[in-house]
Each structure stands twice: as C-alpha cells, then as structure tokens.
C-alpha atoms as a PDB file:
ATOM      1  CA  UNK A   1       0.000   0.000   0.000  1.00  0.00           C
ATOM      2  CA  UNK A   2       1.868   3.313  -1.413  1.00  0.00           C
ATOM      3  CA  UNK A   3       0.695   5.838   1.093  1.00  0.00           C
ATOM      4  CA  UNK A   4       4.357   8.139   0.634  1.00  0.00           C
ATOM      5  CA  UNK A   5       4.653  11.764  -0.290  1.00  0.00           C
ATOM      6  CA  UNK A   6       4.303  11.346  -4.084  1.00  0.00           C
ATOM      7  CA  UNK A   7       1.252   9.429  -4.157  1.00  0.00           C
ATOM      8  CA  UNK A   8      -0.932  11.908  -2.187  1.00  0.00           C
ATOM      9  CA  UNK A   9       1.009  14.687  -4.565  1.00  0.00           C
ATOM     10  CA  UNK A  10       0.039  12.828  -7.500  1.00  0.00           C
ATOM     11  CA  UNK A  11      -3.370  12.781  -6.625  1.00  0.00           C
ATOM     12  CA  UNK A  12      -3.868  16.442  -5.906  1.00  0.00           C
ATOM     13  CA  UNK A  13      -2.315  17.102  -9.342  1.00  0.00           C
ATOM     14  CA  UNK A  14      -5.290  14.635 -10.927  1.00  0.00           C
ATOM     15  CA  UNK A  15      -7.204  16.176  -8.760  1.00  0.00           C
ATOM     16  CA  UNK A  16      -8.053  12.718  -7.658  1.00  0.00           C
ATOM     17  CA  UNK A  17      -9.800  13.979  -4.699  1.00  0.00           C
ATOM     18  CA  UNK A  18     -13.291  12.970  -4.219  1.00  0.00           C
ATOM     19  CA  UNK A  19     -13.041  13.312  -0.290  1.00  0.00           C
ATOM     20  CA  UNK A  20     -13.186  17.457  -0.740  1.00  0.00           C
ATOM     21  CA  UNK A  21     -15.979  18.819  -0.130  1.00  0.00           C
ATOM     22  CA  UNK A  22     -14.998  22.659  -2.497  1.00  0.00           C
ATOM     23  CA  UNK A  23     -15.872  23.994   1.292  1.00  0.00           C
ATOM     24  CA  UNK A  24     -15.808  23.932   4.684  1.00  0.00           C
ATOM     25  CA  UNK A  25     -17.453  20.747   6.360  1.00  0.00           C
ATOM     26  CA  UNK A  26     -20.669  21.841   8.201  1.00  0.00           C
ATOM     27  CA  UNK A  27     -20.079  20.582  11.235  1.00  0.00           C
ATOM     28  CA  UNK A  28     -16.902  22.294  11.494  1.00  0.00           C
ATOM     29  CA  UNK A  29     -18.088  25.178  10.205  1.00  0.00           C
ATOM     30  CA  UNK A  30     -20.722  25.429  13.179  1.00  0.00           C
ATOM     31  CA  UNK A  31     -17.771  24.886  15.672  1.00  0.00           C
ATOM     32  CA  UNK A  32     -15.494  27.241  14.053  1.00  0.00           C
ATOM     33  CA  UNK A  33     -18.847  29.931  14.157  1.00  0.00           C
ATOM     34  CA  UNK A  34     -18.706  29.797  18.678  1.00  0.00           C
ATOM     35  CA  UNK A  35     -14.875  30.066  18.624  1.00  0.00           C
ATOM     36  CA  UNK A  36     -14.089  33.835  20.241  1.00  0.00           C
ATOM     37  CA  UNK A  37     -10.153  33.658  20.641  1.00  0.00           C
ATOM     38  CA  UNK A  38      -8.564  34.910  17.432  1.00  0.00           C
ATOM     39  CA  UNK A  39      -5.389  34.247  18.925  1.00  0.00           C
ATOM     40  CA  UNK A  40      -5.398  30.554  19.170  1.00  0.00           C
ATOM     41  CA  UNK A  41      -2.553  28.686  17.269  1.00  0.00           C
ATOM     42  CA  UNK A  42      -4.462  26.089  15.149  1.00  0.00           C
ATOM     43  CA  UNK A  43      -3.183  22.829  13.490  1.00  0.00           C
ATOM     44  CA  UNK A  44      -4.842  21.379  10.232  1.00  0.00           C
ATOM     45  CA  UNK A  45      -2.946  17.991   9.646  1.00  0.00           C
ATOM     46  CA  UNK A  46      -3.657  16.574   6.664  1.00  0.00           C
ATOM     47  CA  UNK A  47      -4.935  19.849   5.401  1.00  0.00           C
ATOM     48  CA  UNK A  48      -5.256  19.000   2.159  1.00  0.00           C
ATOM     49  CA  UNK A  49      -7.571  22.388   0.149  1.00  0.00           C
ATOM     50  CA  UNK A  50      -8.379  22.902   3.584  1.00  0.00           C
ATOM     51  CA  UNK A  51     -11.090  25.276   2.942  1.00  0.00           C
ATOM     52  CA  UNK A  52     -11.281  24.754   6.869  1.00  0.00           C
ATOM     53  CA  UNK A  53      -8.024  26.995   7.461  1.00  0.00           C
ATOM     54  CA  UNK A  54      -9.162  29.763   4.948  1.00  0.00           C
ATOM     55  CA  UNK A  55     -12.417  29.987   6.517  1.00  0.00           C
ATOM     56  CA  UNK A  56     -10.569  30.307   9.744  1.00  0.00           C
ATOM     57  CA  UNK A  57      -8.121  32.819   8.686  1.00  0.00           C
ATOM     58  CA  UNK A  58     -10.758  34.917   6.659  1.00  0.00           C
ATOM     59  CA  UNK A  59     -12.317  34.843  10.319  1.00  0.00           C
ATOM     60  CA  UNK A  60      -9.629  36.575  11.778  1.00  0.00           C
ATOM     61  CA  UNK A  61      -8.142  33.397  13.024  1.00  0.00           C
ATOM     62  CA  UNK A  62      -4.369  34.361  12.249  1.00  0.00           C
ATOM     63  CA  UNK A  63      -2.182  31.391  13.959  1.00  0.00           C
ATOM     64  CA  UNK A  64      -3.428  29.106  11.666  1.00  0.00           C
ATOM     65  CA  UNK A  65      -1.192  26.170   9.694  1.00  0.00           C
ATOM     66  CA  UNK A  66      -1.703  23.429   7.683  1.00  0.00           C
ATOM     67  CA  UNK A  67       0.859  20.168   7.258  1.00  0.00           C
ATOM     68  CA  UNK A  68       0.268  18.176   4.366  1.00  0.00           C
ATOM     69  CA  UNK A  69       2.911  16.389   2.232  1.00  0.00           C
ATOM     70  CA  UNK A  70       1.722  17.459  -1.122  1.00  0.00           C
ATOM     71  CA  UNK A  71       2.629  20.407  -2.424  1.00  0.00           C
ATOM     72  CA  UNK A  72       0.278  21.233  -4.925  1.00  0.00           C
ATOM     73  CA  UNK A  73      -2.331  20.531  -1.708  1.00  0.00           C
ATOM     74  CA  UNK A  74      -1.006  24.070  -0.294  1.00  0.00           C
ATOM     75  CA  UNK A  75      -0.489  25.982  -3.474  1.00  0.00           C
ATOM     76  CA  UNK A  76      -3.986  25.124  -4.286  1.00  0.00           C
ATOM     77  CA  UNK A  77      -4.319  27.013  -0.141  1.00  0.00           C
ATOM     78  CA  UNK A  78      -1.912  29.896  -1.264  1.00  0.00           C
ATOM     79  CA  UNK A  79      -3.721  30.433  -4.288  1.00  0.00           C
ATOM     80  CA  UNK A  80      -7.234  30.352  -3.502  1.00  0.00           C
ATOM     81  CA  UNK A  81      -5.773  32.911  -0.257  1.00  0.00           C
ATOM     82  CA  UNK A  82      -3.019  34.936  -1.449  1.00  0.00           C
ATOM     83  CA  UNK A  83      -3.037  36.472   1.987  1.00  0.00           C
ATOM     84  CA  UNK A  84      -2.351  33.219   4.146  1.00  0.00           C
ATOM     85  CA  UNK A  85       1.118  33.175   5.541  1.00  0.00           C
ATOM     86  CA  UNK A  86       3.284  30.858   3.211  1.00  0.00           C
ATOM     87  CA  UNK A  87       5.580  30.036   6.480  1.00  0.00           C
ATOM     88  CA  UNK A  88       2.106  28.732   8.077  1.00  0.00           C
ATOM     89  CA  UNK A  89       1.934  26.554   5.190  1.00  0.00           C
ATOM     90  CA  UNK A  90       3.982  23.106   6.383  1.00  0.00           C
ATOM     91  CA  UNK A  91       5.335  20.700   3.368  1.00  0.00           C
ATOM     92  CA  UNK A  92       6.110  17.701   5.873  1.00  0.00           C
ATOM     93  CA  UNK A  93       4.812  14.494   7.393  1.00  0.00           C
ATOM     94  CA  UNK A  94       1.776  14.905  10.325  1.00  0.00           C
ATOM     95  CA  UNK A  95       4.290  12.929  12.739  1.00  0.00           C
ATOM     96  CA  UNK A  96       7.282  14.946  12.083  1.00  0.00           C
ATOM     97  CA  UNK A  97       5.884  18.553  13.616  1.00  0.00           C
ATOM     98  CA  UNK A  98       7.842  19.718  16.322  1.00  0.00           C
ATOM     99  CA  UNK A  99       5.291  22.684  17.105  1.00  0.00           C
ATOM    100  CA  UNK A 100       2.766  23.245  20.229  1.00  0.00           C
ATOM    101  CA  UNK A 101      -1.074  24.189  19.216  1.00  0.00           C
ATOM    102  CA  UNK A 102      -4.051  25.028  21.481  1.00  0.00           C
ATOM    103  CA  UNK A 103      -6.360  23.171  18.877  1.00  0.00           C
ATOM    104  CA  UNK A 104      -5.898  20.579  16.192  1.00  0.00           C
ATOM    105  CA  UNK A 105      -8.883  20.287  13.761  1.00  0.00           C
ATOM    106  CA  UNK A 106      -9.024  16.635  11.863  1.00  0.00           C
ATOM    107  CA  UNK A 107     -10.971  16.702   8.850  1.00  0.00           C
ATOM    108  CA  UNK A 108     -10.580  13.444   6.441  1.00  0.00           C
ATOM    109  CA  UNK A 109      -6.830  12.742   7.697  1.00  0.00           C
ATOM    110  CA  UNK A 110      -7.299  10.126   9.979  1.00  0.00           C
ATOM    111  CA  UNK A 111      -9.278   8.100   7.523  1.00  0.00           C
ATOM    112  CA  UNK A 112      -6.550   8.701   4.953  1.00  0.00           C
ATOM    113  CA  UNK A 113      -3.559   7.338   7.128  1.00  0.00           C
ATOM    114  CA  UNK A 114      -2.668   3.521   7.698  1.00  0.00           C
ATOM    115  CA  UNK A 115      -4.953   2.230  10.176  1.00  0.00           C
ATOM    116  CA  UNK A 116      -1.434   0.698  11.844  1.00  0.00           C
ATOM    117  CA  UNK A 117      -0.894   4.646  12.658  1.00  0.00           C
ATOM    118  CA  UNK A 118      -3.764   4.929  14.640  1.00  0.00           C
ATOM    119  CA  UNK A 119      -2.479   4.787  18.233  1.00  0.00           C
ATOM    120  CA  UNK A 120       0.676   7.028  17.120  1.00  0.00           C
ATOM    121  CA  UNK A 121      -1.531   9.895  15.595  1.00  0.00           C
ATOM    122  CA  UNK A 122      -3.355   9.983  19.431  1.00  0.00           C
ATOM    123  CA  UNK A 123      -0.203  10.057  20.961  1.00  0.00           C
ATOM    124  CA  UNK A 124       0.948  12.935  18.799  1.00  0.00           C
ATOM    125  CA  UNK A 125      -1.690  15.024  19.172  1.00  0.00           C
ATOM    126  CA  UNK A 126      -1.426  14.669  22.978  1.00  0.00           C
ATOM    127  CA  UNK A 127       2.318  15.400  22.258  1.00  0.00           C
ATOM    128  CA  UNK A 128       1.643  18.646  20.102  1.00  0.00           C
ATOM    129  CA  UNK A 129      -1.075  20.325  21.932  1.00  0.00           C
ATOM    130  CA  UNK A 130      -0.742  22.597  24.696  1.00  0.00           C
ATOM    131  CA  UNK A 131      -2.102  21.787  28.325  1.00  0.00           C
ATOM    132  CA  UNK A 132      -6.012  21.499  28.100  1.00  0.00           C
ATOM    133  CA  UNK A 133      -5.339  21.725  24.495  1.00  0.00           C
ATOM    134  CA  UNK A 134      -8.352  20.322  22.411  1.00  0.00           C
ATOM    135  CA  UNK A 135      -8.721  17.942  19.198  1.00  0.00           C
ATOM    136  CA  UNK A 136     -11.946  18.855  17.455  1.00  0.00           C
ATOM    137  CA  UNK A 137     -13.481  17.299  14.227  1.00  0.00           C
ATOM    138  CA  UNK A 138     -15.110  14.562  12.024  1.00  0.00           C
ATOM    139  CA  UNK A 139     -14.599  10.715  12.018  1.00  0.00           C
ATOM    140  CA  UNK A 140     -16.060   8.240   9.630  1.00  0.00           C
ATOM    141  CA  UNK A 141     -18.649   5.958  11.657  1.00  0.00           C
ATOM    142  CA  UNK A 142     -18.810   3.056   9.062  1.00  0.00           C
ATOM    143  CA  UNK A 143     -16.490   0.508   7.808  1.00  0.00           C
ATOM    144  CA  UNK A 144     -14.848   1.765   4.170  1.00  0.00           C
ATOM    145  CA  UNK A 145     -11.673   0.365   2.463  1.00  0.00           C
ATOM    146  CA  UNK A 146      -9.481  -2.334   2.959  1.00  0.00           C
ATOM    147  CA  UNK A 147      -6.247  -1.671   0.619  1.00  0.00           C
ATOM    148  CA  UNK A 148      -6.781   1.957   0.426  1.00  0.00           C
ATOM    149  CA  UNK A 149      -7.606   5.110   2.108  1.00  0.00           C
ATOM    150  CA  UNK A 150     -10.369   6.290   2.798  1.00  0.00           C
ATOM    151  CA  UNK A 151     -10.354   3.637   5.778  1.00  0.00           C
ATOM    152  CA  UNK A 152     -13.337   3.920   8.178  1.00  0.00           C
ATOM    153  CA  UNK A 153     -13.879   2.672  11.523  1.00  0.00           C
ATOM    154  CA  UNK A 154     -16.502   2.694  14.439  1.00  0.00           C
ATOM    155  CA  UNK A 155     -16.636   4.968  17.967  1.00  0.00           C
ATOM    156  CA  UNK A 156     -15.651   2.091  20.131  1.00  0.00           C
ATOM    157  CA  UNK A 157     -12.501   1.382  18.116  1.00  0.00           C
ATOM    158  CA  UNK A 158     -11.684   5.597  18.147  1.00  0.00           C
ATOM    159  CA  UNK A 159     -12.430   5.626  21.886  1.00  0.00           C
ATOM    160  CA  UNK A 160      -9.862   2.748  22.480  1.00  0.00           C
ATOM    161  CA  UNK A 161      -7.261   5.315  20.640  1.00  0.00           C
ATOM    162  CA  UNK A 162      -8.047   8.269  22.641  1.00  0.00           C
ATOM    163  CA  UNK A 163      -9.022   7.678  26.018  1.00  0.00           C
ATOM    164  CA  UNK A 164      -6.042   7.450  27.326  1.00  0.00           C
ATOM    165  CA  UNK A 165      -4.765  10.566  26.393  1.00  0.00           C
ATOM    166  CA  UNK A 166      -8.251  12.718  26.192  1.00  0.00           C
ATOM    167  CA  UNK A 167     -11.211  13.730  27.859  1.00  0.00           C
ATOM    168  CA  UNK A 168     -13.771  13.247  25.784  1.00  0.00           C
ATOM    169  CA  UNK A 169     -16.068  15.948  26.010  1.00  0.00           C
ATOM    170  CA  UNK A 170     -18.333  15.122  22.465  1.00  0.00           C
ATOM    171  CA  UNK A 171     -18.373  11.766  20.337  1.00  0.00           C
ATOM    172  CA  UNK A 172     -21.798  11.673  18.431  1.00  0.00           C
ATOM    173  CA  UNK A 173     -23.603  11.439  15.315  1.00  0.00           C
ATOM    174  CA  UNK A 174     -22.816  14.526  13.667  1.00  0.00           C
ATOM    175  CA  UNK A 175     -26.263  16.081  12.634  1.00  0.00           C
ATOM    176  CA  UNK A 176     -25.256  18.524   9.699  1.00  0.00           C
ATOM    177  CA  UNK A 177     -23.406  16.593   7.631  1.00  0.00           C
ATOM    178  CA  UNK A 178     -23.043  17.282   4.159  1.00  0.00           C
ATOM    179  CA  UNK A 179     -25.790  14.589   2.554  1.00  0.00           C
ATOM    180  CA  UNK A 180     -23.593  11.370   0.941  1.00  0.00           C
ATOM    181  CA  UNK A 181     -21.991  11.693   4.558  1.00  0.00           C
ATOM    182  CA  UNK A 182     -25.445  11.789   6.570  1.00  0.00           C
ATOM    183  CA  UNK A 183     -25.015   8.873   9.117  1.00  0.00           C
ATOM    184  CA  UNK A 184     -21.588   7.844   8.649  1.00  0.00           C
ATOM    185  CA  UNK A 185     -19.984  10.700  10.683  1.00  0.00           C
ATOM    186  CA  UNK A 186     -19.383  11.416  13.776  1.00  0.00           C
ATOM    187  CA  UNK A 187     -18.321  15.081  15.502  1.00  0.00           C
ATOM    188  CA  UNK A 188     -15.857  14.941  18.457  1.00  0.00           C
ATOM    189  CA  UNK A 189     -14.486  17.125  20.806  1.00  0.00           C
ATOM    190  CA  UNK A 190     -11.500  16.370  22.981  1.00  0.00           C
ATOM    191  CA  UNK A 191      -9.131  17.907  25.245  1.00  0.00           C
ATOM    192  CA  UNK A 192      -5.959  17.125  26.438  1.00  0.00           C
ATOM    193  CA  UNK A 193      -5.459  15.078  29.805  1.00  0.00           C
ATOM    194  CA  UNK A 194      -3.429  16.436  32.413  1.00  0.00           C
ATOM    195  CA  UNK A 195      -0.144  14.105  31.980  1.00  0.00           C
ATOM    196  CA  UNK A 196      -0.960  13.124  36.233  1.00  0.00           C
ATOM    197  CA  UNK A 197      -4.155  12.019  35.520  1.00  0.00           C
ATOM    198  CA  UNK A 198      -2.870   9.387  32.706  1.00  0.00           C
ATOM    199  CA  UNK A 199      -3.495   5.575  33.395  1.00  0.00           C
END
C-alpha cells in the first residue's frame, strides 16, 4: 500500500480527490462559528484544500497552519488565499511537527492514514497540543476500504485510541453533515489530559 509523499502529490495534481468537499465541512463550520479567541494557534494535519483553514483565517483566526505532504495541496491554499502566511503553510509528514497548538482540527486525515498509525496519531496530538489543548473534528462511523484510504472505523474502536490521552467531552452522530456523509460521521471534541491524571 503506497501511502508516501508522491502518491498523495500525485493525486492532488489529478485532482483525484473525491473526499473534498470545495468547502468547509458543516459541522466544522458550526464549531469554528462559537470560537471567540482569534489568537489561538491552530493545526490542520492533513490539510489538504483545507477550505477549513481559509475559513478560519478569513475569520480573523491568524495562527493558523496546515501540514500536508503534497505540495500542490497548499499551493492550491496559497492560491485560492493569497493572503495566508506561506511560512504557516507546512510541506512535511503529520508525525514529524515539532510545534505546540491550542487546537488541532481533523478533517478526512485520519481516515486517509494507515490504520497501523492509529495509536501514534493519538499520541501525537497529545504530544503537540498545549495543556487542556483540544482535538476537534469529524470521524467516519462506518467501515470503508481495505487496501486503500479512505479507511473507516466505528466509535468504540476511536475511543480505544483516545481515552487514554483525552477527555472526551463530544463523540456523536454529527447532525449537519453534508448529505452522501449523513449517518456515517461522527463530531468529536476532545481535550488534552493532564499528563498526572494518565493511566
């Protein structure tokens, strides 16, 4: 299973995409709508388009970055928003960042990794947030792929990944998902354990 830097590049340049949405998710969207502190440093992994992060930044939102590994991914970012900050534009692997955030949004990345990553992407976002630091987005809620991303999964098996390291404040049927994804998401909202209170 090729999941390296040059496949995902080669499909944003066939524009092989058919997980983006051309806009922010509605769920996210919603969440993004209550947020009040322009000032907190945001993480996209993933990020793909991520009309998420220019939503955000044409919000006012301006510590926002995206890390994908294709680079056409964050022209298509820097073109769309000539005014996003290149240097808050990340060409590099999820599990290399060496940064701190106060909130990491996952939109379609988790799904597109190798389910062996699973427990590693938990423990780096623990790693990479900031104390009482929160994880916010969408999870597929039904089984999908085998051999290729997207690969989809069930709440039980994503609270087996997280509780260790999270409280889990929200993990539910989203209600406003786009309609081909009604049912088969769910929204979640985590925060960061206090490293004492780990098991």
């Amino acid at each position: 299973m090729d999941l390296s830097k040059d496949y995902w590049e080669n499909r944003y340049k066939e524009s092989n995409i058919g997980w983006d949405l051309g806009e922010i998710s509605p769920p996210l969207k919603n969440y993004f709508d209550q947020l009040t502190n322009k000032n907190l440093k945001i993480l996209v992994p993933g990020g793909g388009n991520s009309y998420e992060a220019e939503y955000l930044h044409d919000k006012g939102f301006k510590n926002v970055y995206v890390v994908d590994l294709s680079v056409t991914a964050l022209q298509n970012i820097k073109n769309r928003v000539p005014s996003f900050p290149s240097s808050h534009l990340i060409q590099d692997d999820f599990f290399y960042i060496d940064m701190r955030f106060d909130l990491i949004i996952e939109q379609t990345f988790f799904c597109a990794i190798h389910p062996d990553l699973r427990r590693a992407y938990a423990t780096k976002v623990f790693e990479i947030l900031h104390q009482n630091g929160k994880a916010v987005g969408l999870l597929f809620n039904v089984p999908l792929n085998d051999t290729k991303p997207p690969f989809g999964g069930c709440k039980n098996e994503y609270l087996e990944y997280f509780k260790p390291y999270f409280d889990i404040k929200v993990m539910e049927d989203a209600k406003n998902s786009i309609p081909p994804r009604q049912g088969k998401e769910l929204f979640f909202i985590m925060q960061k354990k206090n490293k004492t209170t780990i098991n």
